[in-house]
N, C-alpha and C. Protein backbone atom coordinates (compact mmCIF):
# COMPACT_ATOMS: atom_id res chain seq x y z
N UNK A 1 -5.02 -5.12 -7.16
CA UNK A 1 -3.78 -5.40 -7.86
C UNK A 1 -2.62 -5.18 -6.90
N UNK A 2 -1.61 -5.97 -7.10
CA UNK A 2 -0.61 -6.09 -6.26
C UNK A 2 0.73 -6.51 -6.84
N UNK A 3 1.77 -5.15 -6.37
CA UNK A 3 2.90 -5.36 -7.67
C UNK A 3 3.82 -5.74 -6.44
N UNK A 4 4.89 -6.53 -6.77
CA UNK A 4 6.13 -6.97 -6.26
C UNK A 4 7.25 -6.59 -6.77
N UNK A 5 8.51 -5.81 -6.24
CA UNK A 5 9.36 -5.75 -7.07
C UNK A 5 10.69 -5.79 -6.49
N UNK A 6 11.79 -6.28 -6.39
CA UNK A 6 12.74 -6.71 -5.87
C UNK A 6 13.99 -6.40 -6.93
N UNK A 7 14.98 -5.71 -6.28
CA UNK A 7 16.24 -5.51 -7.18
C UNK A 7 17.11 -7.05 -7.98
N UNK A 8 17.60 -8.15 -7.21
CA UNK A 8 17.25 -8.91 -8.51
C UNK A 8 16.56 -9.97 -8.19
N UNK A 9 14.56 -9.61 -8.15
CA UNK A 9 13.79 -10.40 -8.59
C UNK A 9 12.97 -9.95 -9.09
N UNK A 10 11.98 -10.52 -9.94
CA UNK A 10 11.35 -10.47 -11.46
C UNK A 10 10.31 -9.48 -10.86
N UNK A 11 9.50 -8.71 -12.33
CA UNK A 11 8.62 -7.91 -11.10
C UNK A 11 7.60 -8.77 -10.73
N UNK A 12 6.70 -9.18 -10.30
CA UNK A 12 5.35 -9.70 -10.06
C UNK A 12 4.33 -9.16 -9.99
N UNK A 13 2.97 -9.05 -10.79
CA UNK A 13 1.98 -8.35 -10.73
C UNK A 13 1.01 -9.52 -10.62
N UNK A 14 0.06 -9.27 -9.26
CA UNK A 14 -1.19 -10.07 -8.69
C UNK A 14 -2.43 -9.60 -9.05
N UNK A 15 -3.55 -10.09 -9.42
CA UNK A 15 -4.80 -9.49 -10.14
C UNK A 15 -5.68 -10.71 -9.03
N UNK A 16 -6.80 -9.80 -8.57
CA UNK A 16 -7.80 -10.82 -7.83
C UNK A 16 -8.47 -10.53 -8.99
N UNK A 17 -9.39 -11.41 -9.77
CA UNK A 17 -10.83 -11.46 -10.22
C UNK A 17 -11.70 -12.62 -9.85
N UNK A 18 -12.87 -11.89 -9.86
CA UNK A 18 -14.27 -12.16 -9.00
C UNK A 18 -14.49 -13.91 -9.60
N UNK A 19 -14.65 -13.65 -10.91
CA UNK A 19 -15.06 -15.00 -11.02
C UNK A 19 -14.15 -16.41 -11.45
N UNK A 20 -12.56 -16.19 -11.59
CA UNK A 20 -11.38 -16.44 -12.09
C UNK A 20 -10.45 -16.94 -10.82
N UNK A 21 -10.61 -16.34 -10.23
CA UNK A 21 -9.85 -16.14 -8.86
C UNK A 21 -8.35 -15.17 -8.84
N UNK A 22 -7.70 -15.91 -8.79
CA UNK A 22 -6.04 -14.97 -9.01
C UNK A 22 -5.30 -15.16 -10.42
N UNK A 23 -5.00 -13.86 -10.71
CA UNK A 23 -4.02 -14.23 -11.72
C UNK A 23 -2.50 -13.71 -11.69
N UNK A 24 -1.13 -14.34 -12.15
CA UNK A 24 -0.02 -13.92 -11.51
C UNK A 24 0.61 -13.59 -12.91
N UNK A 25 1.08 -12.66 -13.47
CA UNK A 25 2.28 -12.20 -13.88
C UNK A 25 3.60 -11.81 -13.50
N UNK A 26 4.61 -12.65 -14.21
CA UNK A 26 5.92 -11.95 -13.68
C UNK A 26 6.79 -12.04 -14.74
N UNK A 27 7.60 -10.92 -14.98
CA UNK A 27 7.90 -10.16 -15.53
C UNK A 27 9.46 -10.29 -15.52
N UNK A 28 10.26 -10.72 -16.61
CA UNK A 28 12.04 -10.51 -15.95
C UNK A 28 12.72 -10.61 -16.97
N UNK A 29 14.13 -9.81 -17.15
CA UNK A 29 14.37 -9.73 -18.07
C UNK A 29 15.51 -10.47 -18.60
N UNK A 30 15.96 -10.79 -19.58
CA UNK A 30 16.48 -12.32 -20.46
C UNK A 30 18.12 -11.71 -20.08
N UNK A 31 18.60 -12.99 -20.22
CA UNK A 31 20.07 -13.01 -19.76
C UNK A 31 20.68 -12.45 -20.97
N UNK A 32 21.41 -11.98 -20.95
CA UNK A 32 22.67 -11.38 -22.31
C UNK A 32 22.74 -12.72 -23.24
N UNK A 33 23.01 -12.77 -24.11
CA UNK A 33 23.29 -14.15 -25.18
C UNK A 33 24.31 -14.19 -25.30
């Protein structure tokens, strides 16, 4: 697992699985309305 996180960019979390290959989450939070 592999987290990314950048002051203003989104966080990113990387997942290797075996039979799937990569999976990417990212994470950020919504503009004011």
């Amino acid at each position: 697992m592999e987290m990314c996180l950048g002051n203003d960019l989104p966080l990113i979390v990387k997942y290797d699985v075996a039979s799937l290959g990569e999976i990417r989450l990212c994470l950020a939070p919504l503009p004011p309305s």
